[in-house]
ModelCIF file with pLDDT and N, C-alpha, C, O atoms, coordinates in Angstrom:
data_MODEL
#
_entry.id   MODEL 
#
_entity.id                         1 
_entity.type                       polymer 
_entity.pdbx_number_of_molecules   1 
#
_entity_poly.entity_id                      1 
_entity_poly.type                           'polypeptide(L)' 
_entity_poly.nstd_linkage                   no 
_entity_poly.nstd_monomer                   no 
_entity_poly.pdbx_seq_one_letter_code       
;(UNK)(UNK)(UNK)(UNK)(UNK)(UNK)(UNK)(UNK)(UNK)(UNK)(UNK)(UNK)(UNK)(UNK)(UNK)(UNK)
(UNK)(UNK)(UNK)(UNK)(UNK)(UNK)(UNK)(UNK)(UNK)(UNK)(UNK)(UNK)(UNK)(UNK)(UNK)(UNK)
(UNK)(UNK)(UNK)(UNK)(UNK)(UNK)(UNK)(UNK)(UNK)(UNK)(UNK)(UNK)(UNK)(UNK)(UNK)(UNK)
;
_entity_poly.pdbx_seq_one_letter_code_can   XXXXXXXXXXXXXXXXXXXXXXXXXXXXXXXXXXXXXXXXXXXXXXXX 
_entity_poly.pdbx_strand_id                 A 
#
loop_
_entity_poly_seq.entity_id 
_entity_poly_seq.num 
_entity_poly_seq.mon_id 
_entity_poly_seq.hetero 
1 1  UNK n 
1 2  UNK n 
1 3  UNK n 
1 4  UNK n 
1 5  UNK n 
1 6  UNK n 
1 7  UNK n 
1 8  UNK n 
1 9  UNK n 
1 10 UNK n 
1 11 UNK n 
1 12 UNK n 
1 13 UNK n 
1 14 UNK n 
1 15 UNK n 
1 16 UNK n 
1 17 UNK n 
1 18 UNK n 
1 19 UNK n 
1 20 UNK n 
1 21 UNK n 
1 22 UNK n 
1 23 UNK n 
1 24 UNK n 
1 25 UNK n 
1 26 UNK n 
1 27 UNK n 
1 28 UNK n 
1 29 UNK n 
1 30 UNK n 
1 31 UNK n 
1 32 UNK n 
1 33 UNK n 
1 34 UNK n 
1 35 UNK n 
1 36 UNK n 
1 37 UNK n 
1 38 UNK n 
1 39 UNK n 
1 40 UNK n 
1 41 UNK n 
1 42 UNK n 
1 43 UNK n 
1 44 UNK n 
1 45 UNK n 
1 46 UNK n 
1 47 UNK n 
1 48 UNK n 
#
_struct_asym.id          A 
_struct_asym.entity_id   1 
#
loop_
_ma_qa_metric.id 
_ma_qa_metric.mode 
_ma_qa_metric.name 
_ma_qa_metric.software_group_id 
_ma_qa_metric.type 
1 global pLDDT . pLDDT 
2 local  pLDDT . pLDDT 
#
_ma_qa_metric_global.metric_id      1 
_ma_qa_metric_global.metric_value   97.96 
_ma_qa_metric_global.model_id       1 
_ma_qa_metric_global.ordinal_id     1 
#
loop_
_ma_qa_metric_local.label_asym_id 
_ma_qa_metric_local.label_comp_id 
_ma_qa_metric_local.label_seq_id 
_ma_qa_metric_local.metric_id 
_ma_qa_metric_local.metric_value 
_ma_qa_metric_local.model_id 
_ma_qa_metric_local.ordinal_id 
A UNK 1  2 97.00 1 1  
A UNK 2  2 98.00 1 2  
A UNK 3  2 98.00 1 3  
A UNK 4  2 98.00 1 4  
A UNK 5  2 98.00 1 5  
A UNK 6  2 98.00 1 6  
A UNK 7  2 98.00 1 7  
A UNK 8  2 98.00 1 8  
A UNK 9  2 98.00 1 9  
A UNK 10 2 98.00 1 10 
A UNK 11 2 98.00 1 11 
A UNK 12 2 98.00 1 12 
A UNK 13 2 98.00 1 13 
A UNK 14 2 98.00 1 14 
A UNK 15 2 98.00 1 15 
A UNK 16 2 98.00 1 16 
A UNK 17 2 98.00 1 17 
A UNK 18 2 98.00 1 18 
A UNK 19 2 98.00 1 19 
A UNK 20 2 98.00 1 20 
A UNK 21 2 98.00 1 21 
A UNK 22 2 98.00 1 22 
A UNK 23 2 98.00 1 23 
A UNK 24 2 98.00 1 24 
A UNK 25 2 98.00 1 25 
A UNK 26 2 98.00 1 26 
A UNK 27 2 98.00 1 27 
A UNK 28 2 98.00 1 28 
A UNK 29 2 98.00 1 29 
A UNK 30 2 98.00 1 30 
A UNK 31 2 98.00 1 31 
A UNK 32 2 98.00 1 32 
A UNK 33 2 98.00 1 33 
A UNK 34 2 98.00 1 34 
A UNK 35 2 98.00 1 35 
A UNK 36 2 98.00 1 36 
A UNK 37 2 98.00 1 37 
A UNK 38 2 98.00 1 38 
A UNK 39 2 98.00 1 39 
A UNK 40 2 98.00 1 40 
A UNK 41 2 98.00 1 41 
A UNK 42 2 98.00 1 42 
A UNK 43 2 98.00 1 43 
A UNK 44 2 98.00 1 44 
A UNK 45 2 98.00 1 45 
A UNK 46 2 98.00 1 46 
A UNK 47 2 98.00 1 47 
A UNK 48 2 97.00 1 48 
#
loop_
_atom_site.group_PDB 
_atom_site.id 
_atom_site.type_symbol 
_atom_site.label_atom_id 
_atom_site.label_alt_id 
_atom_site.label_comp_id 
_atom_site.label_asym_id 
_atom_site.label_entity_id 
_atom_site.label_seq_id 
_atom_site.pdbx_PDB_ins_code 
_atom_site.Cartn_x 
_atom_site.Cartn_y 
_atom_site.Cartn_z 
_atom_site.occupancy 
_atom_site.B_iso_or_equiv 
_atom_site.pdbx_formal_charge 
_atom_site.auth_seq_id 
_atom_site.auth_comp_id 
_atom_site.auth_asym_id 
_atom_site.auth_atom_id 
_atom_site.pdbx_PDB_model_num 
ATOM 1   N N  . UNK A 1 1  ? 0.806  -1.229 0.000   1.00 97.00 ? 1  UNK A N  1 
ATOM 2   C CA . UNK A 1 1  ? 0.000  0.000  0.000   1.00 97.00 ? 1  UNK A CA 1 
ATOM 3   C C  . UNK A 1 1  ? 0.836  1.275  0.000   1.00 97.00 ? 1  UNK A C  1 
ATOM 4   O O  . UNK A 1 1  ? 0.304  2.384  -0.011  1.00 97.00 ? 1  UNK A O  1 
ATOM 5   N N  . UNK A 1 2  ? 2.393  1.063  0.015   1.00 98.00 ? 2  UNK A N  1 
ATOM 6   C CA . UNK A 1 2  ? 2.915  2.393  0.247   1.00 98.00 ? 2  UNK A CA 1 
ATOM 7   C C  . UNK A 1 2  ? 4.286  1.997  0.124   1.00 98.00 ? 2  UNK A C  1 
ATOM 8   O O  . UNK A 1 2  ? 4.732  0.979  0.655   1.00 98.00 ? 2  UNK A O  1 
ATOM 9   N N  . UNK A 1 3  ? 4.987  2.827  -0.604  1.00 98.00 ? 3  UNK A N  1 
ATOM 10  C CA . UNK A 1 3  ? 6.642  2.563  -1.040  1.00 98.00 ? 3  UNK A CA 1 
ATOM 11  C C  . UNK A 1 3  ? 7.451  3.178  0.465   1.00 98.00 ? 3  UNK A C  1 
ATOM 12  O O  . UNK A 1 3  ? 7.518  4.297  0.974   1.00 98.00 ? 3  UNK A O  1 
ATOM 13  N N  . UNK A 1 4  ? 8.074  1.623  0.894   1.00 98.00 ? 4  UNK A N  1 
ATOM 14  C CA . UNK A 1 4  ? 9.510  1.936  1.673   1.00 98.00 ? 4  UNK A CA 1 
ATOM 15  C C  . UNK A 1 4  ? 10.432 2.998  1.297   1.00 98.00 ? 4  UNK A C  1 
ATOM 16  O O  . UNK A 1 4  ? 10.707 4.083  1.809   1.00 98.00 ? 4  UNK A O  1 
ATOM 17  N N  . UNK A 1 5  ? 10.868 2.323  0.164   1.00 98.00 ? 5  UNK A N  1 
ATOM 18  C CA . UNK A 1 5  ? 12.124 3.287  -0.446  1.00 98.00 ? 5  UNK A CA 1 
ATOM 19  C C  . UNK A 1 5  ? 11.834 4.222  -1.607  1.00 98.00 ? 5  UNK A C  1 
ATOM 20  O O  . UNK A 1 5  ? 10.838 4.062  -2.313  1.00 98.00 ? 5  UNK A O  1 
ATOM 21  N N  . UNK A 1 6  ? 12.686 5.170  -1.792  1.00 98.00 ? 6  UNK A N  1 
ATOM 22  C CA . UNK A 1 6  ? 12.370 5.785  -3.036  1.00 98.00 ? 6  UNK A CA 1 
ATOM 23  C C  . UNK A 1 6  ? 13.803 6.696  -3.201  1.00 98.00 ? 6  UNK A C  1 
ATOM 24  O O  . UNK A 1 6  ? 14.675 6.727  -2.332  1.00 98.00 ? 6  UNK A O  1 
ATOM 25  N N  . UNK A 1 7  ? 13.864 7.398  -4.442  1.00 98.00 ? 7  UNK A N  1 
ATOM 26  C CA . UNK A 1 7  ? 14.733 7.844  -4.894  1.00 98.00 ? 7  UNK A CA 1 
ATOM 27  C C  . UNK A 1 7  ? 16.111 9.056  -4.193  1.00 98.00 ? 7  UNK A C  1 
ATOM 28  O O  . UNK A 1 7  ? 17.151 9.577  -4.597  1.00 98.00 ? 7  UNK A O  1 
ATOM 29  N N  . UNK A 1 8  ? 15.509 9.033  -3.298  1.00 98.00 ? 8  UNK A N  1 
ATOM 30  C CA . UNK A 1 8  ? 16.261 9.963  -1.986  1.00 98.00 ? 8  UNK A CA 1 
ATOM 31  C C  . UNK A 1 8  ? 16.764 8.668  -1.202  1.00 98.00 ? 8  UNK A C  1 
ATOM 32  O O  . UNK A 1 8  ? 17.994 8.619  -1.173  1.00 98.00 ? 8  UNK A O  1 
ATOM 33  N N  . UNK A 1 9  ? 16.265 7.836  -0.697  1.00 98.00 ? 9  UNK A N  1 
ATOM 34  C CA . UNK A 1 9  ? 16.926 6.792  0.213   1.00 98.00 ? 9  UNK A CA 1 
ATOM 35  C C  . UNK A 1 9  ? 17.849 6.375  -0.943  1.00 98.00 ? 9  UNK A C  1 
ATOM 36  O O  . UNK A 1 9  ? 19.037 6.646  -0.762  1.00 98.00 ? 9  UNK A O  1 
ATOM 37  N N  . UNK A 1 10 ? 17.539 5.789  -2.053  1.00 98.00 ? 10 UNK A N  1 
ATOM 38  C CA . UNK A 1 10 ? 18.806 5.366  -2.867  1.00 98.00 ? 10 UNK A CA 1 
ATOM 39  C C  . UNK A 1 10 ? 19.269 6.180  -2.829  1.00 98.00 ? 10 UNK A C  1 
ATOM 40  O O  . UNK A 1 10 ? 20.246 5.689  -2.263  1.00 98.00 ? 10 UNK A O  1 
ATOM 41  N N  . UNK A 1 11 ? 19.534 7.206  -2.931  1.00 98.00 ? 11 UNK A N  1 
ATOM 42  C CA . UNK A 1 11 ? 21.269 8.525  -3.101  1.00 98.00 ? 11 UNK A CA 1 
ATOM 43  C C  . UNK A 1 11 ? 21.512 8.237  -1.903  1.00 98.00 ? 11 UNK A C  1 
ATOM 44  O O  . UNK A 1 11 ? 22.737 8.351  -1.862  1.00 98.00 ? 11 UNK A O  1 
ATOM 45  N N  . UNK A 1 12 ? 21.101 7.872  -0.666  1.00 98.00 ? 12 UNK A N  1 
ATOM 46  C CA . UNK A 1 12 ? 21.750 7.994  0.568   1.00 98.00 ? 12 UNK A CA 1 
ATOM 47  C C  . UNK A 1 12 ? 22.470 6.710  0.749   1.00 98.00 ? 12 UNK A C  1 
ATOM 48  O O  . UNK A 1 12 ? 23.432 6.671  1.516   1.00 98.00 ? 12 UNK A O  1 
ATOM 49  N N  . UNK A 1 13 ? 22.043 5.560  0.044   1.00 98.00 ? 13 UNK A N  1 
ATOM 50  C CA . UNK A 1 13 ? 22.563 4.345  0.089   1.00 98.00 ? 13 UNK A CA 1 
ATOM 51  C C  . UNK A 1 13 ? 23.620 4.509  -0.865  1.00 98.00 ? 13 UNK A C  1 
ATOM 52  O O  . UNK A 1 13 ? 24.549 3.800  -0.476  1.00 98.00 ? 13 UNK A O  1 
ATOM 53  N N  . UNK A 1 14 ? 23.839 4.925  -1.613  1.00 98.00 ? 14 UNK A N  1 
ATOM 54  C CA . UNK A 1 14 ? 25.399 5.134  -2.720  1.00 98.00 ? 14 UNK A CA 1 
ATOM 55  C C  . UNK A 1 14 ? 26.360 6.223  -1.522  1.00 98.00 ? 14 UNK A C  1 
ATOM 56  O O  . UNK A 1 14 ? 27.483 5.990  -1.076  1.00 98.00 ? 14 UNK A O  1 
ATOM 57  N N  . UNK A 1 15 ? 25.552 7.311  -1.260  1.00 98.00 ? 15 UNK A N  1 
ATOM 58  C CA . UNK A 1 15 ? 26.780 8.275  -0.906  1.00 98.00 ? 15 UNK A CA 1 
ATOM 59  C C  . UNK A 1 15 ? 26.962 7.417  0.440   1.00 98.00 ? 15 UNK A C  1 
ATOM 60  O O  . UNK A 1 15 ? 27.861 7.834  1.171   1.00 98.00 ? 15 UNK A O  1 
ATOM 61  N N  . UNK A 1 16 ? 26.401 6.515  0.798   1.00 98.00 ? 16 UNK A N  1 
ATOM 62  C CA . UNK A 1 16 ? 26.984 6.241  2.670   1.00 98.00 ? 16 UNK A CA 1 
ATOM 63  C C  . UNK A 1 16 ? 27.519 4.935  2.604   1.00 98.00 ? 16 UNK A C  1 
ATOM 64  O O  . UNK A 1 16 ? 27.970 4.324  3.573   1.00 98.00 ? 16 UNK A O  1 
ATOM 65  N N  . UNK A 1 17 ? 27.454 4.475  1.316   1.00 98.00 ? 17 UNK A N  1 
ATOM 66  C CA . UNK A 1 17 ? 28.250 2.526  0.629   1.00 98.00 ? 17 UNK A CA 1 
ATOM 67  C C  . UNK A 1 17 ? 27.458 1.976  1.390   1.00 98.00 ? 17 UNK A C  1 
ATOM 68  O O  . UNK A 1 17 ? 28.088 1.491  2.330   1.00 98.00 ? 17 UNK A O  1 
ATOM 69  N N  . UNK A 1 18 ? 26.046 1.741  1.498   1.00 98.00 ? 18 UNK A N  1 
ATOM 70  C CA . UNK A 1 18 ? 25.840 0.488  1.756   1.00 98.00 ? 18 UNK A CA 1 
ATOM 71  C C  . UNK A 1 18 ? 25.890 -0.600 0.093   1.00 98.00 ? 18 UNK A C  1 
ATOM 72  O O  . UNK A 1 18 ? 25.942 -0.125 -1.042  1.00 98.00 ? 18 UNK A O  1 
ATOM 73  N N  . UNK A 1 19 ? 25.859 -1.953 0.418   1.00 98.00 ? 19 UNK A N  1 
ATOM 74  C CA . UNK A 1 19 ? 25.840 -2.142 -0.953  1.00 98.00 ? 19 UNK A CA 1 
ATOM 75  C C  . UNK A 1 19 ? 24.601 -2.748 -1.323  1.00 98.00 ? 19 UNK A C  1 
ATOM 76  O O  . UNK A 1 19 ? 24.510 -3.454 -2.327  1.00 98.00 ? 19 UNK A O  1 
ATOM 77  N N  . UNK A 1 20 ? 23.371 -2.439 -0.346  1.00 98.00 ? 20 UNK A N  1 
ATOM 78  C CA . UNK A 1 20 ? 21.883 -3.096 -1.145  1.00 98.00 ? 20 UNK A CA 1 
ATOM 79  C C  . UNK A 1 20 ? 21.310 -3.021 -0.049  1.00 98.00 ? 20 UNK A C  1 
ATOM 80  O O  . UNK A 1 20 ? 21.775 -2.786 1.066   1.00 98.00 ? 20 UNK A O  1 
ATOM 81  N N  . UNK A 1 21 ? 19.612 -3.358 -0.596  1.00 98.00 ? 21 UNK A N  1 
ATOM 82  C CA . UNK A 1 21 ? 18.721 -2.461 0.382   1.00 98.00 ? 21 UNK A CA 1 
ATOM 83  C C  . UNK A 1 21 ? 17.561 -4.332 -0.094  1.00 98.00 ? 21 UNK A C  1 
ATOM 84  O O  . UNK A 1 21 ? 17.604 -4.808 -1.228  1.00 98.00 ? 21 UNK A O  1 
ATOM 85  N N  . UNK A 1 22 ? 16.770 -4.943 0.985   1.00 98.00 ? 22 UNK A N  1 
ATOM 86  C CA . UNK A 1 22 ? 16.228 -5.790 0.429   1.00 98.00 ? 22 UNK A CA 1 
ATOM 87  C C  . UNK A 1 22 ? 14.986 -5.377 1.375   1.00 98.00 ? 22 UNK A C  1 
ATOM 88  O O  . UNK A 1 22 ? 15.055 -5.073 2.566   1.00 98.00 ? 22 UNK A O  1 
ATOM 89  N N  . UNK A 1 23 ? 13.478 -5.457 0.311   1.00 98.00 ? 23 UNK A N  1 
ATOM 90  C CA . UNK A 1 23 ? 11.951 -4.999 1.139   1.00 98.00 ? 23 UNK A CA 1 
ATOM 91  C C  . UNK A 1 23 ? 11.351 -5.773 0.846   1.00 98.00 ? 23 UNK A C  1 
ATOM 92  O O  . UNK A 1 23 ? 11.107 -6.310 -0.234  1.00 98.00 ? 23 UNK A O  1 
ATOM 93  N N  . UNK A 1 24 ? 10.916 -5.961 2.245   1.00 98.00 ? 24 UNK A N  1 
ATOM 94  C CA . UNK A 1 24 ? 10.054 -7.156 2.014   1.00 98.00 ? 24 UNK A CA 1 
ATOM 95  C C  . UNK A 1 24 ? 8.381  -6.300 2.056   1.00 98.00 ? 24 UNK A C  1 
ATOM 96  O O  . UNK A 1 24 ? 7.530  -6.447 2.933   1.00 98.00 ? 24 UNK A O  1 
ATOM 97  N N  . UNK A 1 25 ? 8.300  -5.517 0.966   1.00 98.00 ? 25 UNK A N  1 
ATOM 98  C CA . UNK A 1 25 ? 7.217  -4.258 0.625   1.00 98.00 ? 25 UNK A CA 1 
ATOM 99  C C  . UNK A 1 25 ? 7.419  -3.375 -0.327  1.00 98.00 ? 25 UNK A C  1 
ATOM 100 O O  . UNK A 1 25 ? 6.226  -3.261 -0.046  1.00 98.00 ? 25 UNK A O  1 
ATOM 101 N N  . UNK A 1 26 ? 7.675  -2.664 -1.125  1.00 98.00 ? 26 UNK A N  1 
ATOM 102 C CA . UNK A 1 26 ? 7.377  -1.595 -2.228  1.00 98.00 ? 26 UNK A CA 1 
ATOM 103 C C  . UNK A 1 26 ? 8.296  -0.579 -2.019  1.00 98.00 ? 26 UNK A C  1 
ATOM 104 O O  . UNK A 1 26 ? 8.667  -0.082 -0.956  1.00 98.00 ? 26 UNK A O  1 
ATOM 105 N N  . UNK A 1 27 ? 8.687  -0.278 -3.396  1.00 98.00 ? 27 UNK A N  1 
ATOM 106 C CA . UNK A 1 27 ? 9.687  0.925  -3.787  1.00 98.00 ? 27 UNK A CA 1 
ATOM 107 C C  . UNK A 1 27 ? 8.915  2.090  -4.575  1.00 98.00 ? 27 UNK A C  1 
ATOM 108 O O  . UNK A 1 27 ? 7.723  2.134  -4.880  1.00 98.00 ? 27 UNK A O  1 
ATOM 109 N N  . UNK A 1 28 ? 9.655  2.765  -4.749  1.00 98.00 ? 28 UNK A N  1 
ATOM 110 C CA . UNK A 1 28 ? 8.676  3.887  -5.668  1.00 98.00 ? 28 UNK A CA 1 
ATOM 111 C C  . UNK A 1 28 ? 10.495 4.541  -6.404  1.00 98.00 ? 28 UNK A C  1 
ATOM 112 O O  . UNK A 1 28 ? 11.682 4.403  -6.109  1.00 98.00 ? 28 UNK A O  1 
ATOM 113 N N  . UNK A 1 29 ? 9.892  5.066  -7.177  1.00 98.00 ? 29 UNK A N  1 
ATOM 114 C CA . UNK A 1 29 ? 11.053 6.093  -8.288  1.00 98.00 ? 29 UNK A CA 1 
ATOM 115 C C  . UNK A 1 29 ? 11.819 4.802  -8.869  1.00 98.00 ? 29 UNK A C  1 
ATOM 116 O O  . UNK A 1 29 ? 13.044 4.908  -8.936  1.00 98.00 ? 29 UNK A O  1 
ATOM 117 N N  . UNK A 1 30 ? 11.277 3.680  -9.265  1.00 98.00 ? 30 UNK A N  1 
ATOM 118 C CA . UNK A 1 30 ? 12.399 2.656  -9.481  1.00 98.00 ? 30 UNK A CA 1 
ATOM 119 C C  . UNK A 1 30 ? 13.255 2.822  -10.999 1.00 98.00 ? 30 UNK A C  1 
ATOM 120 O O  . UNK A 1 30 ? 14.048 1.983  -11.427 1.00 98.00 ? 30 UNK A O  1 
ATOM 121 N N  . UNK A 1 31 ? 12.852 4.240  -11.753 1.00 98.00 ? 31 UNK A N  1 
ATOM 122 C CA . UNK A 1 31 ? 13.526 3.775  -12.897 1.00 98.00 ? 31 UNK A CA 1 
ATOM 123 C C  . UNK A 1 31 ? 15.083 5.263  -12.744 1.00 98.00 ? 31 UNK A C  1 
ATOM 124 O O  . UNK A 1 31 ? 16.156 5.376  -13.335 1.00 98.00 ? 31 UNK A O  1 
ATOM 125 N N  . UNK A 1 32 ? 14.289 6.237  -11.497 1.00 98.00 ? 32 UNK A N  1 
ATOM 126 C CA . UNK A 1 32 ? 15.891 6.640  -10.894 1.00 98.00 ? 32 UNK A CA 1 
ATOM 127 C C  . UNK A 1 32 ? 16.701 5.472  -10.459 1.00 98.00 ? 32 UNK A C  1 
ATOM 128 O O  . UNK A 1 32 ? 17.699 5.018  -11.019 1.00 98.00 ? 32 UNK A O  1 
ATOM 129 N N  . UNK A 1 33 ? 15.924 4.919  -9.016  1.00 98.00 ? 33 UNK A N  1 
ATOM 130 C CA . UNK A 1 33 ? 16.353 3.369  -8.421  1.00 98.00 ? 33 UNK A CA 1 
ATOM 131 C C  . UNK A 1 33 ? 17.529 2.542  -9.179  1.00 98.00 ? 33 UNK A C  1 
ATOM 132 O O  . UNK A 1 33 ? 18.552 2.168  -8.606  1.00 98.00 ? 33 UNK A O  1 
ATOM 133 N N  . UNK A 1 34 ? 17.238 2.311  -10.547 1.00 98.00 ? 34 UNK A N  1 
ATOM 134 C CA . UNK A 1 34 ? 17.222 1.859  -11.516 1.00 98.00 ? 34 UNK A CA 1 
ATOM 135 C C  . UNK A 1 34 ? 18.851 2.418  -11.867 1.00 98.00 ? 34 UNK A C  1 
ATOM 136 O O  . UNK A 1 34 ? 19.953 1.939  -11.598 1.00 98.00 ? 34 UNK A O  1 
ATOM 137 N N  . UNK A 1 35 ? 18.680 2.914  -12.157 1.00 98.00 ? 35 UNK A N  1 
ATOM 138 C CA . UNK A 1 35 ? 20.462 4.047  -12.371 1.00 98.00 ? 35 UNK A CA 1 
ATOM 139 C C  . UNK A 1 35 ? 21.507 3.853  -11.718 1.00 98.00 ? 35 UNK A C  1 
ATOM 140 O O  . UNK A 1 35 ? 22.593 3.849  -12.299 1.00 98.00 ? 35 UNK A O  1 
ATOM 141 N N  . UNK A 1 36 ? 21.402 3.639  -10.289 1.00 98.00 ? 36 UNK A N  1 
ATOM 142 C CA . UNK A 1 36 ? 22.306 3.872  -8.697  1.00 98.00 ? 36 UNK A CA 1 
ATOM 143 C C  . UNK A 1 36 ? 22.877 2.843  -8.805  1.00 98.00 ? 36 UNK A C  1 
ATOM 144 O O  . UNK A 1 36 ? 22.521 1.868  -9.467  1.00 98.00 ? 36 UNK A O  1 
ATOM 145 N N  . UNK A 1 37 ? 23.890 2.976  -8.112  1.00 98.00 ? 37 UNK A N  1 
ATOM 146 C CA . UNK A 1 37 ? 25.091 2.018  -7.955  1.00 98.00 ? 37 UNK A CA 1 
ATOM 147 C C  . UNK A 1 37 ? 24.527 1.245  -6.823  1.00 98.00 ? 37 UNK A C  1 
ATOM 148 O O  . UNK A 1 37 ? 25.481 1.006  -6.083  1.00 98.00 ? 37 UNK A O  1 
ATOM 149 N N  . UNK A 1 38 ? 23.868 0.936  -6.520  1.00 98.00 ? 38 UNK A N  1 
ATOM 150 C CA . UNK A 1 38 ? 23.373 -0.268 -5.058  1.00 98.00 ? 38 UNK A CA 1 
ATOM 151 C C  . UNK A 1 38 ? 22.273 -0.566 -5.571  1.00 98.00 ? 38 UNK A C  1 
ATOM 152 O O  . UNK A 1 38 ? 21.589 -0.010 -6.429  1.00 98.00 ? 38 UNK A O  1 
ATOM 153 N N  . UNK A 1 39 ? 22.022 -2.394 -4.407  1.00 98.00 ? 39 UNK A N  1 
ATOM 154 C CA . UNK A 1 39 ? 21.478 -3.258 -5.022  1.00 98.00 ? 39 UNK A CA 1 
ATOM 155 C C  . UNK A 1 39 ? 19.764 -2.918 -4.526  1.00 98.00 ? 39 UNK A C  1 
ATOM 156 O O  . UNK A 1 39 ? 19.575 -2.295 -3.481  1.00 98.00 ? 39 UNK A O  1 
ATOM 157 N N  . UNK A 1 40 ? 18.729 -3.333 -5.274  1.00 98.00 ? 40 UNK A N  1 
ATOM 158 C CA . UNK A 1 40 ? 17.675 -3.486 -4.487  1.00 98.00 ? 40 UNK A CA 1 
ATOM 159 C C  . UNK A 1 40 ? 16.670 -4.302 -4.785  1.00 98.00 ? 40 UNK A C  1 
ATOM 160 O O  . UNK A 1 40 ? 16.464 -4.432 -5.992  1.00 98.00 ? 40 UNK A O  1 
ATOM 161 N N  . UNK A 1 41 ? 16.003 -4.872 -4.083  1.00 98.00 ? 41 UNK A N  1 
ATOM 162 C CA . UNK A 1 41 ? 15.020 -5.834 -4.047  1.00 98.00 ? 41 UNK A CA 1 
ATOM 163 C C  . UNK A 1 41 ? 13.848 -5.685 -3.535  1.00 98.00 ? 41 UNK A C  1 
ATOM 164 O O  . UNK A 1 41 ? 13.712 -5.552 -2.319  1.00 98.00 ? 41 UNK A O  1 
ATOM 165 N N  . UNK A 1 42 ? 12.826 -5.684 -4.373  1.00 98.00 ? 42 UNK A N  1 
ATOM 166 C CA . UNK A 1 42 ? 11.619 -5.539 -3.868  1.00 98.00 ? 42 UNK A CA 1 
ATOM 167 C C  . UNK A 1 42 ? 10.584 -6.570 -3.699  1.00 98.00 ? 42 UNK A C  1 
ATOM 168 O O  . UNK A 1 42 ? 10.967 -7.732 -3.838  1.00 98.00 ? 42 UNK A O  1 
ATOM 169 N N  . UNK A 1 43 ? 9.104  -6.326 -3.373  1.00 98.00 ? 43 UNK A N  1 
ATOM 170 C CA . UNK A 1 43 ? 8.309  -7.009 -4.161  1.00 98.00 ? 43 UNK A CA 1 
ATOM 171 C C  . UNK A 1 43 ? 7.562  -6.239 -5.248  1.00 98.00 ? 43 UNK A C  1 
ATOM 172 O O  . UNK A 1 43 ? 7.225  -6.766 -6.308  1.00 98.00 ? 43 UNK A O  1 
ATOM 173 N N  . UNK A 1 44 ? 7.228  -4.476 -4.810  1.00 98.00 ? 44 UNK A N  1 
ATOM 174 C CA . UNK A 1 44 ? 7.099  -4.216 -6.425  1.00 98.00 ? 44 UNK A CA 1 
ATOM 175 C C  . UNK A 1 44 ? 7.242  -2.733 -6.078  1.00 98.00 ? 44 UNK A C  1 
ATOM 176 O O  . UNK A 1 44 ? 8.020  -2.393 -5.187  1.00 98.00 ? 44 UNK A O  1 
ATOM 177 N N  . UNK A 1 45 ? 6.626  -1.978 -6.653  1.00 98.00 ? 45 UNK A N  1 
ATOM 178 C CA . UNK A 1 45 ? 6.832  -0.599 -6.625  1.00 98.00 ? 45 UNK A CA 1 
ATOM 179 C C  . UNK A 1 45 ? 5.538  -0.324 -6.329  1.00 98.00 ? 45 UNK A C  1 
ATOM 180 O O  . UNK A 1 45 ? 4.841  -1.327 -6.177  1.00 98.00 ? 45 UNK A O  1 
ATOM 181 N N  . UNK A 1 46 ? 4.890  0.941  -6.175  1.00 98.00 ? 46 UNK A N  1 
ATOM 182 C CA . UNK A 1 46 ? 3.975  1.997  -5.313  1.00 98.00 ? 46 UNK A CA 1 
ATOM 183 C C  . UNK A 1 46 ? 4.410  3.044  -5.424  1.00 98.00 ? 46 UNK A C  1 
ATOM 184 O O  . UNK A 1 46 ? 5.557  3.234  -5.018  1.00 98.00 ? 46 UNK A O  1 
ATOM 185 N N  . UNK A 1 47 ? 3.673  4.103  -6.005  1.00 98.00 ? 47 UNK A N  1 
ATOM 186 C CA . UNK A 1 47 ? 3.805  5.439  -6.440  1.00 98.00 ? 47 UNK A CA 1 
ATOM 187 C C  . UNK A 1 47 ? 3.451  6.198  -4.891  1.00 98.00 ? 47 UNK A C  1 
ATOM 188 O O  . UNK A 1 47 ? 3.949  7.308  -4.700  1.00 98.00 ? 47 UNK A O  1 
ATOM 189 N N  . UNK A 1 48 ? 2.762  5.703  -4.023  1.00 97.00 ? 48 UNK A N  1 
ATOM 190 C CA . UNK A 1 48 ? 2.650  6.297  -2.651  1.00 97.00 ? 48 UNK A CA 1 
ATOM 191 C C  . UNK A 1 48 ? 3.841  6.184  -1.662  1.00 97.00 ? 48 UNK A C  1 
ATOM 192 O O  . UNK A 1 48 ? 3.755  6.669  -0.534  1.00 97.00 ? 48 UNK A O  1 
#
């Protein structure tokens, strides 16, 4: 019903090296997401 991560948490996960983010729930911005140097795993995306 509502995106964990989104395109601000990924920049914070590159600039601070983690190397991947795994949700067990929804992303949003995935085709910035998509770009970033770290890993991520969802089950789907959510524009909320």
């Amino acid at each position: 019903r509502y995106a964990m991560v989104g395109d601000q948490l990924g920049v914070l996960a590159v600039k601070n090296g983690w190397a991947g983010i795994v949700v067990y729930g929804c992303i949003r911005d995935s085709k910035a997401i998509g770009g970033m140097d770290v890993g991520v795993f969802a089950l789907g995306t959510h524009p909320r």
